[in-house]
C-alpha atoms as a PDB file:
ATOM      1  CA  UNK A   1      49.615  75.991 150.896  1.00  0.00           C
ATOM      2  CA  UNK A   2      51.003  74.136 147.640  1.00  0.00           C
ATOM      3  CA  UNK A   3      54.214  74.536 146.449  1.00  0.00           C
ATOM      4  CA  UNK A   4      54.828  75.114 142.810  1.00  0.00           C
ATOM      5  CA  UNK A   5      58.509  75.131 141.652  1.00  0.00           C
ATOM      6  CA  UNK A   6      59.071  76.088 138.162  1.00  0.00           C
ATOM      7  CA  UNK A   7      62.727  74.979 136.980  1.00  0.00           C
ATOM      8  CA  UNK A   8      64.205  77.167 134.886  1.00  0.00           C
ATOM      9  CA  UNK A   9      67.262  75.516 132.717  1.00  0.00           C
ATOM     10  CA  UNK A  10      69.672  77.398 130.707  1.00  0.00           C
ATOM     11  CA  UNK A  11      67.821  78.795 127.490  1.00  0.00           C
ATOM     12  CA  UNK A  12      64.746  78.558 128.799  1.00  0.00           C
ATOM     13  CA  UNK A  13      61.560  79.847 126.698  1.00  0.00           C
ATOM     14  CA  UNK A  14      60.631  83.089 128.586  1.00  0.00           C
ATOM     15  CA  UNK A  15      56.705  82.188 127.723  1.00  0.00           C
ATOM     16  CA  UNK A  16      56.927  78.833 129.059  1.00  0.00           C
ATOM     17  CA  UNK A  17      58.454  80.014 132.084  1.00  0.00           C
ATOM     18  CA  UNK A  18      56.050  83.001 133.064  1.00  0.00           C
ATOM     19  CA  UNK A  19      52.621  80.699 132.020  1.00  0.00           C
ATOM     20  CA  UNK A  20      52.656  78.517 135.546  1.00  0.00           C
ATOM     21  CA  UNK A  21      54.210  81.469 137.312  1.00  0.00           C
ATOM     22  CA  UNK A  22      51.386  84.085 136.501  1.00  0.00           C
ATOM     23  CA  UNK A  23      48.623  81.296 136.449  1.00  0.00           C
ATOM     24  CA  UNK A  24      49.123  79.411 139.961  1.00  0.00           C
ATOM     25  CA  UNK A  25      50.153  83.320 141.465  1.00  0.00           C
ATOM     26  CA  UNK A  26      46.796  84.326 140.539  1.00  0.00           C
ATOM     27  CA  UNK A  27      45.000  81.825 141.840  1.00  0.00           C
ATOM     28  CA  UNK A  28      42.930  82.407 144.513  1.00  0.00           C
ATOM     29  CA  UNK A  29      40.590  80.282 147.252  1.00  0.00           C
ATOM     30  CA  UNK A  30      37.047  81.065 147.545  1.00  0.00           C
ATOM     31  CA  UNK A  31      37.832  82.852 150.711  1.00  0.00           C
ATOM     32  CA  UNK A  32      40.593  85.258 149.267  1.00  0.00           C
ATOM     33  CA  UNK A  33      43.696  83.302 150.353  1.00  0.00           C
ATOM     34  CA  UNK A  34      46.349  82.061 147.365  1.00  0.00           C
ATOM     35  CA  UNK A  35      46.135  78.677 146.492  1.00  0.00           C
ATOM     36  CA  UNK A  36      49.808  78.202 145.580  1.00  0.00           C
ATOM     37  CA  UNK A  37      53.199  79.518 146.671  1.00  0.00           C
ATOM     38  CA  UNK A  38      55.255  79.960 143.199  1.00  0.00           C
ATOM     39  CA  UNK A  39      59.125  79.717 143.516  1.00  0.00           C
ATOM     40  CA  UNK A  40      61.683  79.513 140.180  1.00  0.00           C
ATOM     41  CA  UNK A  41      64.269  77.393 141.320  1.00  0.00           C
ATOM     42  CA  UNK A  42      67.438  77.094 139.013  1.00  0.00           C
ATOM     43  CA  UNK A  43      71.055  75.091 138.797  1.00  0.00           C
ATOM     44  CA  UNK A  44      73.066  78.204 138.691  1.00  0.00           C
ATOM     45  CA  UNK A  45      73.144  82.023 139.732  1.00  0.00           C
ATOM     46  CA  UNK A  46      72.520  83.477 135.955  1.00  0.00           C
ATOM     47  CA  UNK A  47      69.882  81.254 133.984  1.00  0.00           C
ATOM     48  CA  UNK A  48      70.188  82.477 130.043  1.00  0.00           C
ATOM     49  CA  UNK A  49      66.152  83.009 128.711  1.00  0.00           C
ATOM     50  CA  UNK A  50      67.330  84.063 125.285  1.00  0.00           C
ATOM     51  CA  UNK A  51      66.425  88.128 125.028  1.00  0.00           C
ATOM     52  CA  UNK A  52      67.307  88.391 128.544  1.00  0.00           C
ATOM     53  CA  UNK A  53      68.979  86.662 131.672  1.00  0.00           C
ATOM     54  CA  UNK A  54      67.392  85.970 134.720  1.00  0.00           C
ATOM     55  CA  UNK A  55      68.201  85.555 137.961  1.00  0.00           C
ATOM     56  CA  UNK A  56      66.307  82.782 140.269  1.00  0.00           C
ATOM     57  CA  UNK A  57      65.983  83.127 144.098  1.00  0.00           C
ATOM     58  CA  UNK A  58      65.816  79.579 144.503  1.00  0.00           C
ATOM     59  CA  UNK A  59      68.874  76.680 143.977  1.00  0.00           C
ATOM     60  CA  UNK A  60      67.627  73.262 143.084  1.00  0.00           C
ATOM     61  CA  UNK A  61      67.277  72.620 146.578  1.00  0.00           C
ATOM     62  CA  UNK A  62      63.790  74.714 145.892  1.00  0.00           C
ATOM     63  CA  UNK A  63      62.691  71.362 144.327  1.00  0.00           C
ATOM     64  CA  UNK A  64      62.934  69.113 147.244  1.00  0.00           C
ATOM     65  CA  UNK A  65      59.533  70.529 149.420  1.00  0.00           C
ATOM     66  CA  UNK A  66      57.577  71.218 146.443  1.00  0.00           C
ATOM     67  CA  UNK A  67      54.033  69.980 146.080  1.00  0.00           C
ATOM     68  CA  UNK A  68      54.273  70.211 142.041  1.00  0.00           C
ATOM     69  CA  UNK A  69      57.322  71.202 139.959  1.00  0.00           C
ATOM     70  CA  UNK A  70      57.036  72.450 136.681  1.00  0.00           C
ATOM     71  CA  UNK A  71      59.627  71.841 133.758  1.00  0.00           C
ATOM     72  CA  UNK A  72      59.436  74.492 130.875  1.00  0.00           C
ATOM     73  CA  UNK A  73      60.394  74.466 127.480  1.00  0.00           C
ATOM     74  CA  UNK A  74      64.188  75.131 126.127  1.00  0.00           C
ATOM     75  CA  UNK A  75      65.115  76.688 123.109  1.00  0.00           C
ATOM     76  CA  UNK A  76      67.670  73.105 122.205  1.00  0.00           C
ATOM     77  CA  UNK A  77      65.509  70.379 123.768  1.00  0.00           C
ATOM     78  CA  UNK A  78      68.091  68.091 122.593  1.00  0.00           C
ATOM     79  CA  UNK A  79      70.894  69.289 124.983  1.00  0.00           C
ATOM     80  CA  UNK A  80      71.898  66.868 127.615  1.00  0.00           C
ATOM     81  CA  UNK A  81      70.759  67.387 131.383  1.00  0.00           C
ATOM     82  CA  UNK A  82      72.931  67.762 133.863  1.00  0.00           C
ATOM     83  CA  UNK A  83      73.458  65.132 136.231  1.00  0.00           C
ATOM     84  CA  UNK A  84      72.191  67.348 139.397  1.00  0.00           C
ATOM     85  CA  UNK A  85      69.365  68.361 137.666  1.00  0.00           C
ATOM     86  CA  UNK A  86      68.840  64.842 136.538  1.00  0.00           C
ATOM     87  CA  UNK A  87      69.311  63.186 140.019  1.00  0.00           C
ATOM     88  CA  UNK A  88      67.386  66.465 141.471  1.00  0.00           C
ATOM     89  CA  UNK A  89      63.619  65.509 139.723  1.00  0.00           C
ATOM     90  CA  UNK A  90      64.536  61.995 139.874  1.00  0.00           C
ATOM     91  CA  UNK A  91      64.392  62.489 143.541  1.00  0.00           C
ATOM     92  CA  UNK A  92      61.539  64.401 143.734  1.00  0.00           C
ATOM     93  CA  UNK A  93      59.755  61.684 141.720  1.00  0.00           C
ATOM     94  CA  UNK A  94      60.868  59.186 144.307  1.00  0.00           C
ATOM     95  CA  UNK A  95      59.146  61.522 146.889  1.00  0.00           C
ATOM     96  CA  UNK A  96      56.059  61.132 145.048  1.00  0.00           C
ATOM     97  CA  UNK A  97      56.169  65.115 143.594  1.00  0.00           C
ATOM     98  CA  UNK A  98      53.867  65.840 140.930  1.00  0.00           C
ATOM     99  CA  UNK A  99      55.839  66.501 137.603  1.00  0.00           C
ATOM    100  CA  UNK A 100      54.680  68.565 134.446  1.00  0.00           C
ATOM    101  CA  UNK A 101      56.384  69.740 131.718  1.00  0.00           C
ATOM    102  CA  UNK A 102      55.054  72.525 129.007  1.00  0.00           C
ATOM    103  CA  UNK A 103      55.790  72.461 125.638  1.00  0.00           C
ATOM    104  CA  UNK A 104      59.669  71.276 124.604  1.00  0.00           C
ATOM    105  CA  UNK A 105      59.839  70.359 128.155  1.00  0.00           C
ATOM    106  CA  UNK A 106      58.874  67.257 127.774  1.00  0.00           C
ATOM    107  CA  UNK A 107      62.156  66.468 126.010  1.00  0.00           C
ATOM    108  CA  UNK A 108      64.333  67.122 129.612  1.00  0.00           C
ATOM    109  CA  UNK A 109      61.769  65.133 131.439  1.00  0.00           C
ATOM    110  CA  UNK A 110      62.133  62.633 129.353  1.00  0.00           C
ATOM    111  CA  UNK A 111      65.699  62.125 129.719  1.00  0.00           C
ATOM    112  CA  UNK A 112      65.189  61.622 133.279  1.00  0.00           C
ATOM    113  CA  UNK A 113      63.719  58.412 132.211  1.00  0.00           C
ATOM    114  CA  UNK A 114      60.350  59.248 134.681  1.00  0.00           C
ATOM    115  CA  UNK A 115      58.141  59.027 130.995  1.00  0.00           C
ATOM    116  CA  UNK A 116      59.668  55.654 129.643  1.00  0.00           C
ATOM    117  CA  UNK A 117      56.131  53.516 129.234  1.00  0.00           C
ATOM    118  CA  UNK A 118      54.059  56.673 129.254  1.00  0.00           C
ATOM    119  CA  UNK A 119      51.826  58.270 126.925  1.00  0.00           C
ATOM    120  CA  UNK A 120      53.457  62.072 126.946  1.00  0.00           C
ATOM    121  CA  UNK A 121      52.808  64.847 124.365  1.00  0.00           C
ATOM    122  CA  UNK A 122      54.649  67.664 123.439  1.00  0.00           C
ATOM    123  CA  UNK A 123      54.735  70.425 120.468  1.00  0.00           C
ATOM    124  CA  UNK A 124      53.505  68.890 117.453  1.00  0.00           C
ATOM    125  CA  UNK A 125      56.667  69.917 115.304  1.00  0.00           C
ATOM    126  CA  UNK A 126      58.683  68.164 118.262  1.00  0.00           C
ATOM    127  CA  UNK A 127      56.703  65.521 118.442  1.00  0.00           C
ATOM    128  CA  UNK A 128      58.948  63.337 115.852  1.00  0.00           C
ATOM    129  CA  UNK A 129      62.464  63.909 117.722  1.00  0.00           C
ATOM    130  CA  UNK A 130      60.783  63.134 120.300  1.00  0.00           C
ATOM    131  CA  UNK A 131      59.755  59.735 119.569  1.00  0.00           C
ATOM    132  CA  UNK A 132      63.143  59.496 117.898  1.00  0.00           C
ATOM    133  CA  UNK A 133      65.322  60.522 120.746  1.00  0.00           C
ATOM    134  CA  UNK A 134      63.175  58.449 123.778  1.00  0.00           C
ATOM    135  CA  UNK A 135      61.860  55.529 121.895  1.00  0.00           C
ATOM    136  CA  UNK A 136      60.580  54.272 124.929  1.00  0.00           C
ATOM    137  CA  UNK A 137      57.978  57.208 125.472  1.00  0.00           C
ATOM    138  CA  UNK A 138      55.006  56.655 123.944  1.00  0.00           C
ATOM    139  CA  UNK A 139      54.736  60.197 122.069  1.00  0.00           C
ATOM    140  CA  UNK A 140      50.903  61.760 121.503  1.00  0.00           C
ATOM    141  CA  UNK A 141      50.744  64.613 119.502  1.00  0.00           C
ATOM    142  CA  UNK A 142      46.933  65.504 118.677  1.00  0.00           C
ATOM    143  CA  UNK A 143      46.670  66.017 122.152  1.00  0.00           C
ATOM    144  CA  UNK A 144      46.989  69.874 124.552  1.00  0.00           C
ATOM    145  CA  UNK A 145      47.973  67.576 127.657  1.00  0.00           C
ATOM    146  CA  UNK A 146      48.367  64.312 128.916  1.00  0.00           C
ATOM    147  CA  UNK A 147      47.504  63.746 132.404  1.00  0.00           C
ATOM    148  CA  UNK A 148      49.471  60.062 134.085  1.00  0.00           C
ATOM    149  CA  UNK A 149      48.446  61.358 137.653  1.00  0.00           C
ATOM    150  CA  UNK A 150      51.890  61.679 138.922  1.00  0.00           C
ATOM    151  CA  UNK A 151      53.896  63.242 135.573  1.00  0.00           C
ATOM    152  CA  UNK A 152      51.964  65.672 133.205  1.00  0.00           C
ATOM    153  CA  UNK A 153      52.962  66.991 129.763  1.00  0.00           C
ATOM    154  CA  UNK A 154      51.419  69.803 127.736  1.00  0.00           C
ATOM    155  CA  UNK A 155      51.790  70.369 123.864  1.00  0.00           C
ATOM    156  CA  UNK A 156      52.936  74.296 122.967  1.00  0.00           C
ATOM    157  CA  UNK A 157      52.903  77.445 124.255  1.00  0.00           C
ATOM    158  CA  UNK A 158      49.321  78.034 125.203  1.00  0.00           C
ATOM    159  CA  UNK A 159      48.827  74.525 126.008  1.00  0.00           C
ATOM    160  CA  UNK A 160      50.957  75.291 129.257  1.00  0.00           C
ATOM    161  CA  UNK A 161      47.768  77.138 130.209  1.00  0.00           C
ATOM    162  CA  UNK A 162      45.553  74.606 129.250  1.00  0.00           C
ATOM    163  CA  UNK A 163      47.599  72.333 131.943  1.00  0.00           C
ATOM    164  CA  UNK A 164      47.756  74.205 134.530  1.00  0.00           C
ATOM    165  CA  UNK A 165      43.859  74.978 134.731  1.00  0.00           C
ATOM    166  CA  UNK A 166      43.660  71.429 135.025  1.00  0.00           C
ATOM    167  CA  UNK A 167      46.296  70.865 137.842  1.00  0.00           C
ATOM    168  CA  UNK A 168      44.337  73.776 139.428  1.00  0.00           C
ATOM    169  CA  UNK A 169      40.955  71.681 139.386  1.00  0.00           C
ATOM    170  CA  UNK A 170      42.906  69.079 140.329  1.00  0.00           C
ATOM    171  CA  UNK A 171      43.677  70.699 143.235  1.00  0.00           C
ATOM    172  CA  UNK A 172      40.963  72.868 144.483  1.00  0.00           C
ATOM    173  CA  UNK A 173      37.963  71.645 141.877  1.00  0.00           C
ATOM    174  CA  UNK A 174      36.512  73.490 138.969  1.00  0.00           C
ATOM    175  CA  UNK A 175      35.424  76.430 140.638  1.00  0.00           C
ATOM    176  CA  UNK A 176      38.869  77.904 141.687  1.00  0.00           C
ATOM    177  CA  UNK A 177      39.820  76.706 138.315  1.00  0.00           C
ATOM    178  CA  UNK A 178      37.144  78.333 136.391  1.00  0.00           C
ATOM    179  CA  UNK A 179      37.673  81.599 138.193  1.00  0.00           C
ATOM    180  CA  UNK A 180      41.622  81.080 137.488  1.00  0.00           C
ATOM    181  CA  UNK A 181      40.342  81.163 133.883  1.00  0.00           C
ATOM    182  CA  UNK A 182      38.862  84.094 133.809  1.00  0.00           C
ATOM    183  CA  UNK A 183      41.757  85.947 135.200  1.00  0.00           C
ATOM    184  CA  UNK A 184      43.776  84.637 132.271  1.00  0.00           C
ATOM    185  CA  UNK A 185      41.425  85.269 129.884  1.00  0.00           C
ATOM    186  CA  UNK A 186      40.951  81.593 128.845  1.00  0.00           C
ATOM    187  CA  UNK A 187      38.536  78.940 128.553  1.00  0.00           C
ATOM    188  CA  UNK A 188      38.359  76.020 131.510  1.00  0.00           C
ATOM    189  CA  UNK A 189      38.246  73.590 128.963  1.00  0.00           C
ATOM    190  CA  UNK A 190      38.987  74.519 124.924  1.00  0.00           C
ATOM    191  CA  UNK A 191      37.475  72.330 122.058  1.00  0.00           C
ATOM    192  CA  UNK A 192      39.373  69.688 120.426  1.00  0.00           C
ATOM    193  CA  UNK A 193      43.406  69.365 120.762  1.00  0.00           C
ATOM    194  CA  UNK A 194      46.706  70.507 119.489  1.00  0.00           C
ATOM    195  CA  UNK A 195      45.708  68.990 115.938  1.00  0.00           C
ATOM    196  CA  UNK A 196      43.532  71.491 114.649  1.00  0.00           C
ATOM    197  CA  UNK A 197      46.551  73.601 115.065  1.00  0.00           C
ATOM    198  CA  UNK A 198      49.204  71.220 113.026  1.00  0.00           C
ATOM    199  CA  UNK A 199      49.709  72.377 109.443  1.00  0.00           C
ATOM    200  CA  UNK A 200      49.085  69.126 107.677  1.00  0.00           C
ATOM    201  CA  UNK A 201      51.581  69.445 104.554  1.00  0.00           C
ATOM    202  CA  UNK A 202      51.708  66.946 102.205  1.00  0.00           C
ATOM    203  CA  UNK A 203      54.357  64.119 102.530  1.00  0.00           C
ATOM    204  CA  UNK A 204      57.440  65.364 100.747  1.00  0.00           C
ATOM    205  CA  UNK A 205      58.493  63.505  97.874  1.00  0.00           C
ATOM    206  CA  UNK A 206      62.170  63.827  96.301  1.00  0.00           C
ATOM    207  CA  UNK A 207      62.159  66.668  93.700  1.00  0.00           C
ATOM    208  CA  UNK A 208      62.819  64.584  90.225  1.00  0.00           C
ATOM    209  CA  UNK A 209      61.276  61.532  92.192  1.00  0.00           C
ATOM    210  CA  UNK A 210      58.930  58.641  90.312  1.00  0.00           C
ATOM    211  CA  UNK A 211      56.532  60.689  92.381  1.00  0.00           C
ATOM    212  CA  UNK A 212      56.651  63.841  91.343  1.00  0.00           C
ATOM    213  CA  UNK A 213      54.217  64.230  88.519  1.00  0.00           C
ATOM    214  CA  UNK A 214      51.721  61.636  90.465  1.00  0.00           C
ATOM    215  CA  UNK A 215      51.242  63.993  93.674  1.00  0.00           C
ATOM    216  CA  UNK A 216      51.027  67.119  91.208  1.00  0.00           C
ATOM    217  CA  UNK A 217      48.115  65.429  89.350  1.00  0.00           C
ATOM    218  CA  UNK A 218      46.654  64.433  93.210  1.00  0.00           C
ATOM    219  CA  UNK A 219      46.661  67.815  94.057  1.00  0.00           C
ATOM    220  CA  UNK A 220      44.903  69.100  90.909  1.00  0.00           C
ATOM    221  CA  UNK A 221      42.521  66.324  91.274  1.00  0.00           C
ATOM    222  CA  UNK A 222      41.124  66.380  94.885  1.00  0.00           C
ATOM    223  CA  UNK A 223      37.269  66.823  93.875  1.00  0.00           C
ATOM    224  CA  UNK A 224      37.168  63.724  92.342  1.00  0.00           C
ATOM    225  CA  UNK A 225      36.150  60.300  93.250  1.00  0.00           C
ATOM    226  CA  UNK A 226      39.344  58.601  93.329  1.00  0.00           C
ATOM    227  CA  UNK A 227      40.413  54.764  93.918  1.00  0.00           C
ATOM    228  CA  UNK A 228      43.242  53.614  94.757  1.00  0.00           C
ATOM    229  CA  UNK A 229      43.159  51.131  90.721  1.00  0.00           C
ATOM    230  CA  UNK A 230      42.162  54.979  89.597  1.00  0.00           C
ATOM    231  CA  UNK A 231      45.938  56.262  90.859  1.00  0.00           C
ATOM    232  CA  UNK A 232      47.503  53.037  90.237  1.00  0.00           C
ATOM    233  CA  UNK A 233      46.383  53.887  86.529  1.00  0.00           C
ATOM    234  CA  UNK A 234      47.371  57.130  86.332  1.00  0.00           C
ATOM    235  CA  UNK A 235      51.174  55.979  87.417  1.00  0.00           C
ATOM    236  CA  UNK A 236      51.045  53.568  85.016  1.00  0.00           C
ATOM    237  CA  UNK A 237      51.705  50.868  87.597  1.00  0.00           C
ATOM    238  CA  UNK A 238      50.163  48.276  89.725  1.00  0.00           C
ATOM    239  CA  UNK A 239      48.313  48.946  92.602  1.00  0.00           C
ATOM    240  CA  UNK A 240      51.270  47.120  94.596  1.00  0.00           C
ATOM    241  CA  UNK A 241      54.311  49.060  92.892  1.00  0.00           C
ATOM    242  CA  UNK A 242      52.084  52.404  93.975  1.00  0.00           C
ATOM    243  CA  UNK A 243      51.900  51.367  97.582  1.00  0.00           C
ATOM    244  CA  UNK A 244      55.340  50.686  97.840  1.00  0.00           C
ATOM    245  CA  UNK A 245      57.089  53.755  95.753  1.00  0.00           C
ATOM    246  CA  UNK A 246      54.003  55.917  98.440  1.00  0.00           C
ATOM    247  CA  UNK A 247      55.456  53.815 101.465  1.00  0.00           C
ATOM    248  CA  UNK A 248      59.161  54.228 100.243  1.00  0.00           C
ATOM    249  CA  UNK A 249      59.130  58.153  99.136  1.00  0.00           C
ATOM    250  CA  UNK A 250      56.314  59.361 101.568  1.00  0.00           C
ATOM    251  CA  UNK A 251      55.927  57.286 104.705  1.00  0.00           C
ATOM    252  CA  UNK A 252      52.333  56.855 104.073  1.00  0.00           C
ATOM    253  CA  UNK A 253      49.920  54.909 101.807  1.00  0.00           C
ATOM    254  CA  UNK A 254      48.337  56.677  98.648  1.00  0.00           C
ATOM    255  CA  UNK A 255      44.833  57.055  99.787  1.00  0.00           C
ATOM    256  CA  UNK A 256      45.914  58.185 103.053  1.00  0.00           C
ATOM    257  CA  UNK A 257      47.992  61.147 101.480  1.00  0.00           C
ATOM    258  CA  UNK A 258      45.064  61.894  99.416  1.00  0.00           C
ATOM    259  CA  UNK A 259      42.845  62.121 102.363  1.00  0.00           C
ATOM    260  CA  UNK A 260      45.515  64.925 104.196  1.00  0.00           C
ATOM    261  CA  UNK A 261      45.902  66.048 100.889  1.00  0.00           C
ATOM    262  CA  UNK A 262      41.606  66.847 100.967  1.00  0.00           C
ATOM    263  CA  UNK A 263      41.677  68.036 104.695  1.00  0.00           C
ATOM    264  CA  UNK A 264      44.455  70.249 104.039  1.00  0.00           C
ATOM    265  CA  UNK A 265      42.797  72.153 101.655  1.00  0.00           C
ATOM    266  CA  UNK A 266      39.487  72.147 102.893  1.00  0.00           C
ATOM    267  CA  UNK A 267      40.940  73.878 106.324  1.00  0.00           C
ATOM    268  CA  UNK A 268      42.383  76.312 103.476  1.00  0.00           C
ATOM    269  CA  UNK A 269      38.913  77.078 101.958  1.00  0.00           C
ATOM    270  CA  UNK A 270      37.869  77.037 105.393  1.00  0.00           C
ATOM    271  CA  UNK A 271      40.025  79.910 106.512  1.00  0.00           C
ATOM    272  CA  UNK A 272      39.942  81.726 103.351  1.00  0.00           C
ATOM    273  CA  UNK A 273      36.392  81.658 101.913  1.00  0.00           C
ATOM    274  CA  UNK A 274      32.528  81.871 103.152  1.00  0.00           C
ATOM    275  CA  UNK A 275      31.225  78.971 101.374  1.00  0.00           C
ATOM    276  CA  UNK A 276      29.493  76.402 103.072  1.00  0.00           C
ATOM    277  CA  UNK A 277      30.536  73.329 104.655  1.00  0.00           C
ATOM    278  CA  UNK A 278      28.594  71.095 102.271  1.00  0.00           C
ATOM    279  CA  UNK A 279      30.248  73.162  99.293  1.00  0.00           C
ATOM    280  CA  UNK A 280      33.392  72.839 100.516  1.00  0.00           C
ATOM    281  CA  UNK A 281      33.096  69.206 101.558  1.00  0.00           C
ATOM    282  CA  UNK A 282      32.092  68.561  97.541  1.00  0.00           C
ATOM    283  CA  UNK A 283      35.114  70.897  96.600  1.00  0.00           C
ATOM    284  CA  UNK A 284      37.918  68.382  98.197  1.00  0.00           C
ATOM    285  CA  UNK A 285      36.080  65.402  97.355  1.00  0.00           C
ATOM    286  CA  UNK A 286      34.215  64.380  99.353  1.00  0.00           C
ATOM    287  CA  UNK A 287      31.104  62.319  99.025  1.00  0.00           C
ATOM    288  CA  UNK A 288      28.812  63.487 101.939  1.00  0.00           C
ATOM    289  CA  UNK A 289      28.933  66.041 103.998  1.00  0.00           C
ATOM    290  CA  UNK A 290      28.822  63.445 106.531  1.00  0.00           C
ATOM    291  CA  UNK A 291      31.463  61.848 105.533  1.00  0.00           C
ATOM    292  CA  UNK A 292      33.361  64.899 105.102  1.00  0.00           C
ATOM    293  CA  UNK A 293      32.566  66.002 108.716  1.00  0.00           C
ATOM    294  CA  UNK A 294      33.773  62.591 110.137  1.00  0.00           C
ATOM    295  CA  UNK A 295      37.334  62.558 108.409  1.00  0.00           C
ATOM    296  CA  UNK A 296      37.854  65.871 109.380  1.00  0.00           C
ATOM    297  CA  UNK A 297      37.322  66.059 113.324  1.00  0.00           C
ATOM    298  CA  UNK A 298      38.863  62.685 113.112  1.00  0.00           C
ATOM    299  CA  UNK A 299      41.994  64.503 111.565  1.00  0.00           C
ATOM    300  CA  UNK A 300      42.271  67.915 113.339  1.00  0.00           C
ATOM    301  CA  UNK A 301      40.171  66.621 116.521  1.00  0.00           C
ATOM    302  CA  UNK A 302      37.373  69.640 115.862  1.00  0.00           C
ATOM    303  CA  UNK A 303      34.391  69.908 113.558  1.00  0.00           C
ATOM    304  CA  UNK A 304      34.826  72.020 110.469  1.00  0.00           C
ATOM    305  CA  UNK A 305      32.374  75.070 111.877  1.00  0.00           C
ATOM    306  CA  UNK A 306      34.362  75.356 115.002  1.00  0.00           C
ATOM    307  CA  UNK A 307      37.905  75.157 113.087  1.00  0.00           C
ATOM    308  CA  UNK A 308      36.005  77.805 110.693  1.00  0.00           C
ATOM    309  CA  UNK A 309      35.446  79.934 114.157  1.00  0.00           C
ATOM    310  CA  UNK A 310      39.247  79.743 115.305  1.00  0.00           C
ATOM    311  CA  UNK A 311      40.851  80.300 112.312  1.00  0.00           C
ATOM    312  CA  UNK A 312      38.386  82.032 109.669  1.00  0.00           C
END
């Protein structure tokens, strides 16, 4: 039978923590038999999980026979890792032990140095002290999982689930996944990725900024046919002072915010009102409805009518 040990560190995220234990418990074999044996291993007696504290049957020396251990989110990914639990999945990498991490676990993982090189993803918000904190990871985060064979990382909360459907066809093959799925109430496979969830705001500028008034007049301007000599004009500058005060104050270029800017609110109208996607497409500026479809399941990673289905 496969091991699964799910390491639970001080302040761990109670969700992140029950997702692989209730999906791999539930999974069964076509003939009736569980696929996995589930054990929560921890570094000390009393583990704090916020609301509660728990207790975990299993030391660290839980992690050294596992098949696959699993490293859940904390409520402070930035706090250090202990050196035992450090050396402990260091180890068990060395063994060959298949590593995932859910959500903000990504961020102990990663200070095991086991990512450095790899592409990882995490929770979009985290995604940015992420990169900042392990510069060597190469940090995804459009994506609900990566898969690097050996170490695994899912984006948020339900993307745990997402992850461990997909170490379960690993596994056993879609089958025993599929019906694994249905016990949890979940899709074997969901549209898109963790984008269509990320709340694209626009890219802050300094209140009082040279800015200011520009991105106002942006945003009450969408609809229209825009250039970048169009803006420039508007600023009063030239098209190379505008990319550089956009680069300098927002971290992006100007038609690039505009285009977030236009996605933004077209996943507003498409939350909040019935009108077509054509209409809407026109409504934020954009061209074609071709054109609008494109940009916008090359933003958010789904069409418009199936972000209009999960979020309408």
């Amino acid at each position: 039978m496969h091991t699964v040990a799910v390491l639970a560190l001080d302040q761990v995220i109670p969700f992140d923590l029950s997702t692989p234990i209730e999906v791999f418990s539930r999974t069964r074999l076509p003939d009736g038999r569980p696929g996995y044996q589930v054990r929560v291993c921890a570094e000390r007696d009393e583990v704090d999980a916020g609301a509660f504290a728990l207790r975990a049957p299993w030391g660290l020396e839980g992690l050294r026979d596992a098949d696959t251990i699993i490293v859940p989110g904390v409520t402070d990914p930035t706090v250090s890792l202990s050196t035992d639990v450090r050396d402990a999945l260091r180890s068990a990498a060395t063994d060959g032990t298949r590593i995932a991490s859910i959500c903000v676990g990504t961020f102990p993982l990663a200070a095991t140095g086991l990512l450095d090189g790899l592409r990882v993803t995490t929770h979009w918000r985290a995604a940015g002290m992420l990169s900042a904190l392990h510069p060597d990871v190469d940090v995804d985060p459009d994506v609900l999982y990566v898969d690097n064979g050996q170490f695994l990382t899912s984006a948020g909360a339900a993307a745990g689930m997402d992850l461990c459907l997909h170490m379960i066809r690993r596994d056993y093959g879609s089958a025993v996944a599929a019906h694994a799925a249905r016990l949890s109430v979940m899709p074997l496979e969901r549209d898109g990725g963790q984008a269509q969830f990320i709340v694209h705001d626009h890219a802050p500028a300094p209140k009082g900024s040279e800015l200011e008034a520009l991105l106002t007049w942006l945003r009450e301007n969408l609809a229209r046919d825009l250039t970048l000599a169009d803006i420039a004009a508007q600023s009063g500058t030239s098209t190379r002072t505008l990319i550089r005060r956009f680069r300098d104050q927002t971290g992006t270029t100007p038609l690039q915010w505009l285009h977030r800017a236009r996605i933004r609110q077209a996943q507003h109208l498409l939350e909040t009102t019935k009108h077509s996607v054509e209409r809407i497409g026109g409504q934020v500026g954009f061209g074609s409805s071709t054109t609008f479809r494109d940009r916008f399941k090359r933003t958010t990673g789904v069409s418009p009518q199936a972000y209009r289905r999960t979020f309408s």
